[in-house]
PDB file of N, CA and C in Angstrom:
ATOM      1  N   UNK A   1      -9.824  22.251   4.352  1.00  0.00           N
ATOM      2  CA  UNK A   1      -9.445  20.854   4.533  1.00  0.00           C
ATOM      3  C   UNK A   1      -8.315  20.496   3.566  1.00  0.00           C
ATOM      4  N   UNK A   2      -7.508  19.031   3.843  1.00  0.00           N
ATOM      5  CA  UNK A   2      -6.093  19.231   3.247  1.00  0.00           C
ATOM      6  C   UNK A   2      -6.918  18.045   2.439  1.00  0.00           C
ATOM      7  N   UNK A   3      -5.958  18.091   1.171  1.00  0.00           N
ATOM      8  CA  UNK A   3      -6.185  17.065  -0.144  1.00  0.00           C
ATOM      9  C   UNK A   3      -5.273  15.778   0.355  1.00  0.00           C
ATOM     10  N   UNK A   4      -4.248  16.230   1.212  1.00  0.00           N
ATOM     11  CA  UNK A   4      -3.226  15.385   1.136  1.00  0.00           C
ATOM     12  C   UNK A   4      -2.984  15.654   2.770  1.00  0.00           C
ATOM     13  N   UNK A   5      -2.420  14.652   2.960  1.00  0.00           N
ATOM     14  CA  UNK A   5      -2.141  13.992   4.859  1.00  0.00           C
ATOM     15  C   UNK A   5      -0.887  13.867   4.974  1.00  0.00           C
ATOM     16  N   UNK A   6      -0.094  14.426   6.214  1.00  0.00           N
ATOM     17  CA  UNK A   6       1.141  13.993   6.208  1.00  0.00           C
ATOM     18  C   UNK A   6       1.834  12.476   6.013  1.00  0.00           C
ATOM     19  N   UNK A   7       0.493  11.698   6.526  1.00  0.00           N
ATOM     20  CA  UNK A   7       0.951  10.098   6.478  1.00  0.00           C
ATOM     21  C   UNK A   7       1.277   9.523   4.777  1.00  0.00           C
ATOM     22  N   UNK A   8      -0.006  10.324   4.101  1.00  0.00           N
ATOM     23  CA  UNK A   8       0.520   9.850   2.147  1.00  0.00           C
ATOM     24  C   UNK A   8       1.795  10.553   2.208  1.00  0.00           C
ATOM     25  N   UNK A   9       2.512  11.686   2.468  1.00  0.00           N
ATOM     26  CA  UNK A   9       3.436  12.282   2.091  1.00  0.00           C
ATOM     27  C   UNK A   9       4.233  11.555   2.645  1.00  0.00           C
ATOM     28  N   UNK A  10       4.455  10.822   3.908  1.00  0.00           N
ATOM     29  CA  UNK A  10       5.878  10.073   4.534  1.00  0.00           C
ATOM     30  C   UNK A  10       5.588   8.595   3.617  1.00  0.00           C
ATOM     31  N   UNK A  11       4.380   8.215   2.988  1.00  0.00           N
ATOM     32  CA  UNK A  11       3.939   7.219   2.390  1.00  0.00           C
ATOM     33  C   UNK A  11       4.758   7.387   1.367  1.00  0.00           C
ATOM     34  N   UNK A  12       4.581   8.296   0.072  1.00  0.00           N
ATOM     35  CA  UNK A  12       5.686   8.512  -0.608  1.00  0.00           C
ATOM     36  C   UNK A  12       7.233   8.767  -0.669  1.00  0.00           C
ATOM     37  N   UNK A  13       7.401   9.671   0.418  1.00  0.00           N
ATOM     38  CA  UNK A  13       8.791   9.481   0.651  1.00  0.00           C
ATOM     39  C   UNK A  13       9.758   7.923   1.062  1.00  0.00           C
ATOM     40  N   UNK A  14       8.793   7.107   1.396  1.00  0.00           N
ATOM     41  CA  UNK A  14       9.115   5.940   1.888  1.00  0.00           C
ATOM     42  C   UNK A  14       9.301   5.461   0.790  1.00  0.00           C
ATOM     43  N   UNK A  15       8.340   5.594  -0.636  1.00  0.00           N
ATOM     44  CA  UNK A  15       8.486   4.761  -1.665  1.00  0.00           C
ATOM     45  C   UNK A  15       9.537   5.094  -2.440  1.00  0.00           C
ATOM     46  N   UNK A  16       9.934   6.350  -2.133  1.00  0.00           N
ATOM     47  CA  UNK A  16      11.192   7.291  -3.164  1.00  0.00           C
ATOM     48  C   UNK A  16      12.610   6.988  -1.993  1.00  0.00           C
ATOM     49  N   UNK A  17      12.098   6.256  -0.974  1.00  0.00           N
ATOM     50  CA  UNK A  17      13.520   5.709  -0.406  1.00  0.00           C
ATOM     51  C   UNK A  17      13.703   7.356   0.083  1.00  0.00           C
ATOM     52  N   UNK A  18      12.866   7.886   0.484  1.00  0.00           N
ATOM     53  CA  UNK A  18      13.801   9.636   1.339  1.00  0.00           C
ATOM     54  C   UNK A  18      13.629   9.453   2.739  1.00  0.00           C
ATOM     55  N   UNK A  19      14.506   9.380   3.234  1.00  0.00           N
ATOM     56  CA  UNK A  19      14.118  10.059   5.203  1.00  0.00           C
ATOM     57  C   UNK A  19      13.733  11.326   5.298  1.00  0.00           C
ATOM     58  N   UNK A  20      12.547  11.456   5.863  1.00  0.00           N
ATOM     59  CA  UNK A  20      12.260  13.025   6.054  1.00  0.00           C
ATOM     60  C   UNK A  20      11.431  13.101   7.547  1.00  0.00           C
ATOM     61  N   UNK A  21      11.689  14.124   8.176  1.00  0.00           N
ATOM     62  CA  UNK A  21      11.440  13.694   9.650  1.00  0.00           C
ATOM     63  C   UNK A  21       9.775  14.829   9.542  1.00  0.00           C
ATOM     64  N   UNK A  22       9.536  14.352  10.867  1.00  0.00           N
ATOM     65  CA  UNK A  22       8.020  14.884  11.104  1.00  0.00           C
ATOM     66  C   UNK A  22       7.555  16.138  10.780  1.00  0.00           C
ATOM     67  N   UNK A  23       8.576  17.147  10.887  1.00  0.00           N
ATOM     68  CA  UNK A  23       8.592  18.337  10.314  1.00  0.00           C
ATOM     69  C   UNK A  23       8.609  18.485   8.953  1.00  0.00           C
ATOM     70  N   UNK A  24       9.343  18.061   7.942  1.00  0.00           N
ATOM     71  CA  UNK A  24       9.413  17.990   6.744  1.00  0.00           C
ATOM     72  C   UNK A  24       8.149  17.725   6.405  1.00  0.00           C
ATOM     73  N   UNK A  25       7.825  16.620   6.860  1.00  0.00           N
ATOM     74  CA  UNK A  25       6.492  15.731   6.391  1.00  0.00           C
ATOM     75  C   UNK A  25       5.395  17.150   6.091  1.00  0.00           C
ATOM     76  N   UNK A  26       5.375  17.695   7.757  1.00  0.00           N
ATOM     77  CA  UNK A  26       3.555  18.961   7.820  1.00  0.00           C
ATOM     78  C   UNK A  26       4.397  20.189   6.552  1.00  0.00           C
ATOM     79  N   UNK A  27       5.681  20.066   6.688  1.00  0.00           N
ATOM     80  CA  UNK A  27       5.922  21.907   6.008  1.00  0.00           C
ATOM     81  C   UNK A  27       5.412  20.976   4.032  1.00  0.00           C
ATOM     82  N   UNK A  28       5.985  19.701   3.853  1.00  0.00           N
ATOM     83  CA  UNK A  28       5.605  18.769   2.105  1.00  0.00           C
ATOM     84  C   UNK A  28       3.954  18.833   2.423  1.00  0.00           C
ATOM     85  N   UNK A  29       3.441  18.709   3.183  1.00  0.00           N
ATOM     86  CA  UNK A  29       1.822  19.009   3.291  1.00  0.00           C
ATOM     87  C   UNK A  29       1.474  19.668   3.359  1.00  0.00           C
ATOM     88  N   UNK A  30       1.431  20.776   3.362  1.00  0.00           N
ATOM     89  CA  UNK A  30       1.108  22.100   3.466  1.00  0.00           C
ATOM     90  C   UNK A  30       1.476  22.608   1.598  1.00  0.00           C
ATOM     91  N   UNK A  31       2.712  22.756   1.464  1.00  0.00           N
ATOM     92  CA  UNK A  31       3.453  22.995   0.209  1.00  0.00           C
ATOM     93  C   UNK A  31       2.825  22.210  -1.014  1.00  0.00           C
ATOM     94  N   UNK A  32       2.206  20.679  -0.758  1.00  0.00           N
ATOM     95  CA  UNK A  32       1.673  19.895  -1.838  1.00  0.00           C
ATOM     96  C   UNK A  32       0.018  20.051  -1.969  1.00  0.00           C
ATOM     97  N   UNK A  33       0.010  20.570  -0.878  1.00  0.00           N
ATOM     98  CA  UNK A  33      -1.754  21.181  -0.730  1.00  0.00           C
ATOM     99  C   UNK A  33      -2.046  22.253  -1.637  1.00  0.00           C
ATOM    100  N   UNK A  34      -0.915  23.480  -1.240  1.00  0.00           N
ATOM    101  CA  UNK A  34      -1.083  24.355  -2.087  1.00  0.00           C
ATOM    102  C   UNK A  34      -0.932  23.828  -3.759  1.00  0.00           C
ATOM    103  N   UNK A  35       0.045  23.170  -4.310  1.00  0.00           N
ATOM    104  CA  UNK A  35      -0.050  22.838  -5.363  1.00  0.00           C
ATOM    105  C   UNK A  35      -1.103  22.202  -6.177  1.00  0.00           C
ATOM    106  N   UNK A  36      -1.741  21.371  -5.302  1.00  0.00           N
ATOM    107  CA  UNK A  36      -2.842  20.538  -5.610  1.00  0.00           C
ATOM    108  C   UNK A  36      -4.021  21.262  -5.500  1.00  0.00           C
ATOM    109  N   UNK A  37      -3.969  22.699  -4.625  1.00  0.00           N
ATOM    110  CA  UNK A  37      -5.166  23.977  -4.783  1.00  0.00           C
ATOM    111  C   UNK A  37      -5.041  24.671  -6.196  1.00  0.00           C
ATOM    112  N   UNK A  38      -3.756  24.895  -6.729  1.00  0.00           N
ATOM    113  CA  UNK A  38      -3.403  25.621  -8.032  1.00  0.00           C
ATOM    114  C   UNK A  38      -3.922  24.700  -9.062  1.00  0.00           C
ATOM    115  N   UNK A  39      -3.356  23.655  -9.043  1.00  0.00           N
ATOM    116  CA  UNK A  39      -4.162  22.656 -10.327  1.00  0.00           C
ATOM    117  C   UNK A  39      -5.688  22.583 -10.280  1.00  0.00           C
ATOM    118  N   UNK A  40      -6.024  22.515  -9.206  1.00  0.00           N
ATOM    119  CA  UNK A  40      -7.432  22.267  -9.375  1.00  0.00           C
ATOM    120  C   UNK A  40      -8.312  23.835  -9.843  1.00  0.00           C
ATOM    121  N   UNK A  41      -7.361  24.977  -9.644  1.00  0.00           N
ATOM    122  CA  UNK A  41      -7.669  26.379  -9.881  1.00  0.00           C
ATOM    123  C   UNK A  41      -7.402  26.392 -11.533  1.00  0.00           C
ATOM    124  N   UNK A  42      -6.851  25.563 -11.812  1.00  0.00           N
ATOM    125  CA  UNK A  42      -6.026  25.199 -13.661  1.00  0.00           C
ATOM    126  C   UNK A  42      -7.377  25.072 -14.065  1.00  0.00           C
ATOM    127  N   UNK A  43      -8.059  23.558 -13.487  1.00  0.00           N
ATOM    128  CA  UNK A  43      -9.365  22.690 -14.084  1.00  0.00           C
ATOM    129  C   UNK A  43     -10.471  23.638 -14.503  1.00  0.00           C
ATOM    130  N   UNK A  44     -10.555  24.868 -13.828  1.00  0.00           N
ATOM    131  CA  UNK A  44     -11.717  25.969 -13.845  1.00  0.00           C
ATOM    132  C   UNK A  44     -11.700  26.360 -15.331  1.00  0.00           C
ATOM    133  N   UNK A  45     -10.363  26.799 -15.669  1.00  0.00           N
ATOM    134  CA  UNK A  45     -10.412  27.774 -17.214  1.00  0.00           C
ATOM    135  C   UNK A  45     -10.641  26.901 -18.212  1.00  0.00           C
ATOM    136  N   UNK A  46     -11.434  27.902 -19.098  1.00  0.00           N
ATOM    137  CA  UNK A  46     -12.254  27.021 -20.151  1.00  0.00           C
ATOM    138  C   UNK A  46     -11.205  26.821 -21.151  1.00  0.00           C
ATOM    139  N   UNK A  47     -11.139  25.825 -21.460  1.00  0.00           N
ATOM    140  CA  UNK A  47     -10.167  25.232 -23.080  1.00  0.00           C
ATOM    141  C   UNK A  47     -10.901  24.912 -23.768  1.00  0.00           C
ATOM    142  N   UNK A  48     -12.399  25.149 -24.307  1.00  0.00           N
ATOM    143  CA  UNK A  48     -12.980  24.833 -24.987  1.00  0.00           C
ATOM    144  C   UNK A  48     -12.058  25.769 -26.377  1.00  0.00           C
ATOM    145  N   UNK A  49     -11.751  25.013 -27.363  1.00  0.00           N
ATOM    146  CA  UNK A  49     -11.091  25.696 -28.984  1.00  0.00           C
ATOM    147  C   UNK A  49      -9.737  25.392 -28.549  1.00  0.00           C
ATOM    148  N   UNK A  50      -9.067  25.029 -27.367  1.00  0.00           N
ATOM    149  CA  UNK A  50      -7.956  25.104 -27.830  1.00  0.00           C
ATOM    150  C   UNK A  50      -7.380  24.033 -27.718  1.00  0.00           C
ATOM    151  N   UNK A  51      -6.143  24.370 -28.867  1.00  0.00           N
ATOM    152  CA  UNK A  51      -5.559  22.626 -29.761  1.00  0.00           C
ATOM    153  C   UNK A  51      -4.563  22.292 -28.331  1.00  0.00           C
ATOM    154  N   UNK A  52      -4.669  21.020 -28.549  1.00  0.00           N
ATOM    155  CA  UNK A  52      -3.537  20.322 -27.138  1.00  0.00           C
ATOM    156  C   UNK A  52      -2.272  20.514 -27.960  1.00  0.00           C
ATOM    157  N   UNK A  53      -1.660  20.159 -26.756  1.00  0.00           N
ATOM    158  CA  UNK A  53      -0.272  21.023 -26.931  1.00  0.00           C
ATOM    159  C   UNK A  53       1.152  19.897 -26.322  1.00  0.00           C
ATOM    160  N   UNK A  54       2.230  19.429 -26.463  1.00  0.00           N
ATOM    161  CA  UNK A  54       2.935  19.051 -26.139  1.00  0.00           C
ATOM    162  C   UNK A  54       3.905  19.498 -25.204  1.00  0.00           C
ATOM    163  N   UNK A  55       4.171  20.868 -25.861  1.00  0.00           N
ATOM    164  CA  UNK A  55       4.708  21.742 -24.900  1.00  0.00           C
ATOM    165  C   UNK A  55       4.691  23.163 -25.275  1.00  0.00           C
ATOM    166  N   UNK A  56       4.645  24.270 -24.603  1.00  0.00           N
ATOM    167  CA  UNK A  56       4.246  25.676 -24.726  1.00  0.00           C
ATOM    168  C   UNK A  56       4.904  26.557 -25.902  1.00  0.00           C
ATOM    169  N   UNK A  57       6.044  25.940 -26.036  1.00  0.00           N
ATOM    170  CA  UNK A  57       6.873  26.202 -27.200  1.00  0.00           C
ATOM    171  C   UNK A  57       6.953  25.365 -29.127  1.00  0.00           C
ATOM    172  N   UNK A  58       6.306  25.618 -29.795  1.00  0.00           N
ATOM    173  CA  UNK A  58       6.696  25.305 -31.217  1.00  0.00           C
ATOM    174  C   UNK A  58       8.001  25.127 -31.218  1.00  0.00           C
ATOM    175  N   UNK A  59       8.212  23.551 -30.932  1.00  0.00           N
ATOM    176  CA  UNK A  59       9.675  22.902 -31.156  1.00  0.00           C
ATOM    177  C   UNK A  59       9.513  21.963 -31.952  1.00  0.00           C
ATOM    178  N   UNK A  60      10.569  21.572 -32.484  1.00  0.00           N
ATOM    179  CA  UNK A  60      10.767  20.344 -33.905  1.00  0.00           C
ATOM    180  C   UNK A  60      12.413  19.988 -33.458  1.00  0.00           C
ATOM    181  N   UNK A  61      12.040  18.889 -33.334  1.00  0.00           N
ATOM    182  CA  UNK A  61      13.687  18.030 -33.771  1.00  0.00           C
ATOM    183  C   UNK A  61      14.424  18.024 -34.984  1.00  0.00           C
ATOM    184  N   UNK A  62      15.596  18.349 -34.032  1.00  0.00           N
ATOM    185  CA  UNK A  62      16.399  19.000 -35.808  1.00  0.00           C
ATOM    186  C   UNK A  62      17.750  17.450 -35.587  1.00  0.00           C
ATOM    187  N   UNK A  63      17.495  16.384 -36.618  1.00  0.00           N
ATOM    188  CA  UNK A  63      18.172  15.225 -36.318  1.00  0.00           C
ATOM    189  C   UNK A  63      19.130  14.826 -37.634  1.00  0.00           C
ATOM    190  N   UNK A  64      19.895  14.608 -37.584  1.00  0.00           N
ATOM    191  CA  UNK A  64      20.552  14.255 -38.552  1.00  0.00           C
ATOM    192  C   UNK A  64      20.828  13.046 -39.347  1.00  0.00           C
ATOM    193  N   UNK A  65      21.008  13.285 -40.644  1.00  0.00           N
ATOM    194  CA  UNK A  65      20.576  11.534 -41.263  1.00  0.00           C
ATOM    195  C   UNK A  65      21.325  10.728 -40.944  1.00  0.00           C
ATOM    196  N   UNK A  66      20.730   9.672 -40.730  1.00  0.00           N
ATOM    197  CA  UNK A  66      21.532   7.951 -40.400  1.00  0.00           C
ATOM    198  C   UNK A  66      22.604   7.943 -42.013  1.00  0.00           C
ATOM    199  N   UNK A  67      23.645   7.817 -40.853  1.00  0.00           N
ATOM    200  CA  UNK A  67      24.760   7.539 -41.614  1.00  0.00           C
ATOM    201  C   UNK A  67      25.155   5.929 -41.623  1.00  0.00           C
ATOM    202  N   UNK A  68      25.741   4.953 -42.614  1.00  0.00           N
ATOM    203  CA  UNK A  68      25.946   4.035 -42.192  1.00  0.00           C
ATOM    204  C   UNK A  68      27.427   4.196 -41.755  1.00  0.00           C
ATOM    205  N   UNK A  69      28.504   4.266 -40.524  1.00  0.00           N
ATOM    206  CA  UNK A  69      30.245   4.371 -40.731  1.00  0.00           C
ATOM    207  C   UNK A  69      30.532   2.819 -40.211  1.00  0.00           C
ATOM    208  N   UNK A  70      31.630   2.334 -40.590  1.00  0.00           N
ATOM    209  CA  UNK A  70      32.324   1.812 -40.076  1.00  0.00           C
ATOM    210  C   UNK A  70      32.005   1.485 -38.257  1.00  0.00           C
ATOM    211  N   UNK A  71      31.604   0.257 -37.627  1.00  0.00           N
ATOM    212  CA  UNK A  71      31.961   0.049 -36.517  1.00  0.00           C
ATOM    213  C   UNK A  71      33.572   0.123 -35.776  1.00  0.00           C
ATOM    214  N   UNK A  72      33.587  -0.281 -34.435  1.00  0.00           N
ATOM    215  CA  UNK A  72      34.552  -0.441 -33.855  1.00  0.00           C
ATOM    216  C   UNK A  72      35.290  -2.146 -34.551  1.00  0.00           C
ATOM    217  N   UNK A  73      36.099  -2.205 -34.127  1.00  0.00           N
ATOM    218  CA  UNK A  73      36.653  -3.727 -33.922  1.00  0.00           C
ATOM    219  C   UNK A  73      36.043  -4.553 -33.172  1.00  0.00           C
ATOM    220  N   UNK A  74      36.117  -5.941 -32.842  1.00  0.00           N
ATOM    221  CA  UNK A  74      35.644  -6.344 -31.510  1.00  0.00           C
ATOM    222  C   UNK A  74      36.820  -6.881 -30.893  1.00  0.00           C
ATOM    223  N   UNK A  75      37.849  -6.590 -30.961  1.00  0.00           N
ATOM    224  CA  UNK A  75      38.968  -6.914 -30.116  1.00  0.00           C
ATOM    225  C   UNK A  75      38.601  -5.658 -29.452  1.00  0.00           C
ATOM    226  N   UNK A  76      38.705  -4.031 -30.152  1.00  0.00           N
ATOM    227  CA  UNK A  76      38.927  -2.938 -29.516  1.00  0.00           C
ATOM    228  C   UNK A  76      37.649  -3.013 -28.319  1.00  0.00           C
ATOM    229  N   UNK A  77      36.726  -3.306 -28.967  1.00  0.00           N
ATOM    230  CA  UNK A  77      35.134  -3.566 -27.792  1.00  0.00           C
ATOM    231  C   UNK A  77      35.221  -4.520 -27.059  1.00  0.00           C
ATOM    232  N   UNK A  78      35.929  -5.277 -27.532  1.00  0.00           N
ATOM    233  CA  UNK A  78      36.455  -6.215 -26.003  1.00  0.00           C
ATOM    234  C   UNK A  78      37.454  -6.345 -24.929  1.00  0.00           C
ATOM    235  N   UNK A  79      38.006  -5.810 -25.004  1.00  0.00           N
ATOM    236  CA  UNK A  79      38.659  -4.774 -24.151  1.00  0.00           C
ATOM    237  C   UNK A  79      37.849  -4.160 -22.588  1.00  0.00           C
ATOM    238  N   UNK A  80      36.901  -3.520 -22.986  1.00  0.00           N
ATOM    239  CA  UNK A  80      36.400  -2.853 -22.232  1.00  0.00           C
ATOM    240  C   UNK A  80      35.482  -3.589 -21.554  1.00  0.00           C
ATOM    241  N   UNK A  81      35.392  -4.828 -21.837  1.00  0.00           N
ATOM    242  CA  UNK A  81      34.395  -6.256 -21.295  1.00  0.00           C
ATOM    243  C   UNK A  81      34.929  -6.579 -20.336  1.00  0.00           C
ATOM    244  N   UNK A  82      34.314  -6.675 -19.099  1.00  0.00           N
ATOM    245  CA  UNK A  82      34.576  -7.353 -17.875  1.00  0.00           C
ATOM    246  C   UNK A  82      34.813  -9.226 -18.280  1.00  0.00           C
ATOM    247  N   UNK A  83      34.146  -9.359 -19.201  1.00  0.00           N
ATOM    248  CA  UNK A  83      34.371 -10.676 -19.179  1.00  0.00           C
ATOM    249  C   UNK A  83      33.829 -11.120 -20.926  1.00  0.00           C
ATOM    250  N   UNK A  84      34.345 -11.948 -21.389  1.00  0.00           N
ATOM    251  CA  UNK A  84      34.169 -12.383 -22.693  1.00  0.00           C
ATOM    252  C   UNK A  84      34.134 -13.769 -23.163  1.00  0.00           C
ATOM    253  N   UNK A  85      33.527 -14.420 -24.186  1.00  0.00           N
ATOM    254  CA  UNK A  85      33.921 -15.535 -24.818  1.00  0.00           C
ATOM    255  C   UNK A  85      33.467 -15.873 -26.288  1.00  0.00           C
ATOM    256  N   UNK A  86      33.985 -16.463 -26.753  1.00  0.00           N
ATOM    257  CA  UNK A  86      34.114 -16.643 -28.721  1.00  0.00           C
ATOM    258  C   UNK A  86      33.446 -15.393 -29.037  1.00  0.00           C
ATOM    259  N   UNK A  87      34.430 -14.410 -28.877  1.00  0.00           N
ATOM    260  CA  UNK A  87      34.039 -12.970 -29.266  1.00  0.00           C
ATOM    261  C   UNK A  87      33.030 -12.345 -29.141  1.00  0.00           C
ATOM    262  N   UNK A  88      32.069 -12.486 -27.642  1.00  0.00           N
ATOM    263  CA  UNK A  88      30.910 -11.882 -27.733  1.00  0.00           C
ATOM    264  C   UNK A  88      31.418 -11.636 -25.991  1.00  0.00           C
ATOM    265  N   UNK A  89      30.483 -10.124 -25.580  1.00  0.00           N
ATOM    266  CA  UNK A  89      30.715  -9.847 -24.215  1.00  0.00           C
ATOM    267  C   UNK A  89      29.753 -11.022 -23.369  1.00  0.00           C
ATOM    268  N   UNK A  90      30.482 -11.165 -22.116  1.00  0.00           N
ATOM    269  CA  UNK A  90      29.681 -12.665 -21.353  1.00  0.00           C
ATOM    270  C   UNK A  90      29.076 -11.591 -20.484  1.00  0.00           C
ATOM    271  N   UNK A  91      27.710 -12.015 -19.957  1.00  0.00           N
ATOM    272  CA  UNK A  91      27.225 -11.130 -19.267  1.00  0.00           C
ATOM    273  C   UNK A  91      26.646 -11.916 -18.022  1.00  0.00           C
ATOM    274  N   UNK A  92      25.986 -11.835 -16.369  1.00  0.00           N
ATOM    275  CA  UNK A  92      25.335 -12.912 -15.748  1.00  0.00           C
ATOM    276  C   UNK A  92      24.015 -13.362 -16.356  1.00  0.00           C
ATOM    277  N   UNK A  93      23.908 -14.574 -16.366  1.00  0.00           N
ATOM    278  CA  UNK A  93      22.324 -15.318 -16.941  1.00  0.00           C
ATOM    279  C   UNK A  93      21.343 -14.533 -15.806  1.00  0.00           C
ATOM    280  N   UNK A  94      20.447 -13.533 -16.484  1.00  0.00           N
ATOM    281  CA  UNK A  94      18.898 -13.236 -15.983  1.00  0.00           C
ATOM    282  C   UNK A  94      17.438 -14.288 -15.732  1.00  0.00           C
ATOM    283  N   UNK A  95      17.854 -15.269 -16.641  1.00  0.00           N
ATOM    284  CA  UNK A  95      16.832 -16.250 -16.345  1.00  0.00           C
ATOM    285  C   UNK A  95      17.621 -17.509 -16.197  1.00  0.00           C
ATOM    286  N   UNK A  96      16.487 -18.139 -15.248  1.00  0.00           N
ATOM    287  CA  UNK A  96      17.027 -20.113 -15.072  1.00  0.00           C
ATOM    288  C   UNK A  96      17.178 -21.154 -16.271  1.00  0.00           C
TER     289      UNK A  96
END
C-alpha cells in the first residue's frame, strides 16, 4: 500500500506553484513512496548511545573578527536609491 497518493503529490505541486501532468504525478508517487519506505527503514536502527549530530561531518566556523571600517557615504548610497528624501532611502509604506 502507498504512504502517499497521487492527489497529495499534485496537492503539493500546486502549493510549490509546479505544473506536472498525470504522469509525473504516478512516476513522484511511486519515487516518494520509495523514499518514505527508506526513512521509515532509518526508524528501525537502534541509536540508543549515540550523540545527535548536526551534520555527519565535524565542522566549525572559521569567521573573522568584527572589524569596525569606515562606511560608505550617503550621497555614494544614494545613488543607487530608486527614490530618496532628507538623506534617507524612501521606500513604499507597508502599513496604513
Amino acid at each position: 500500500m502507498s504512504r502517499i497518493t497521487a492527489e497529495q503529490v499534485k496537492h503539493v505541486a500546486h502549493l510549490a506553484r509546479l505544473a506536472i501532468t498525470e504522469e509525473e504525478a504516478e512516476r513522484f508517487t511511486s519515487q516518494l513512496d520509495q523514499i518514505i519506505s527508506f526513512a521509515e527503514e532509518l526508524n528501525e536502527l537502534d541509536t540508543e548511545g549515540v550523540k545527535p549530530t548536526t551534520h555527519v561531518l565535524q565542522m566549525s566556523n572559521v569567521l573573522r573578527e568584527d572589524q569596525p571600517e569606515q562606511g560608505l557615504p550617503v550621497e555614494e548610497v544614494l545613488k543607487n536609491a530608486p527614490d530618496s528624501e532628507e538623506r534617507q532611502v524612501r521606500v513604499p509604506s507597508v502599513f496604513d
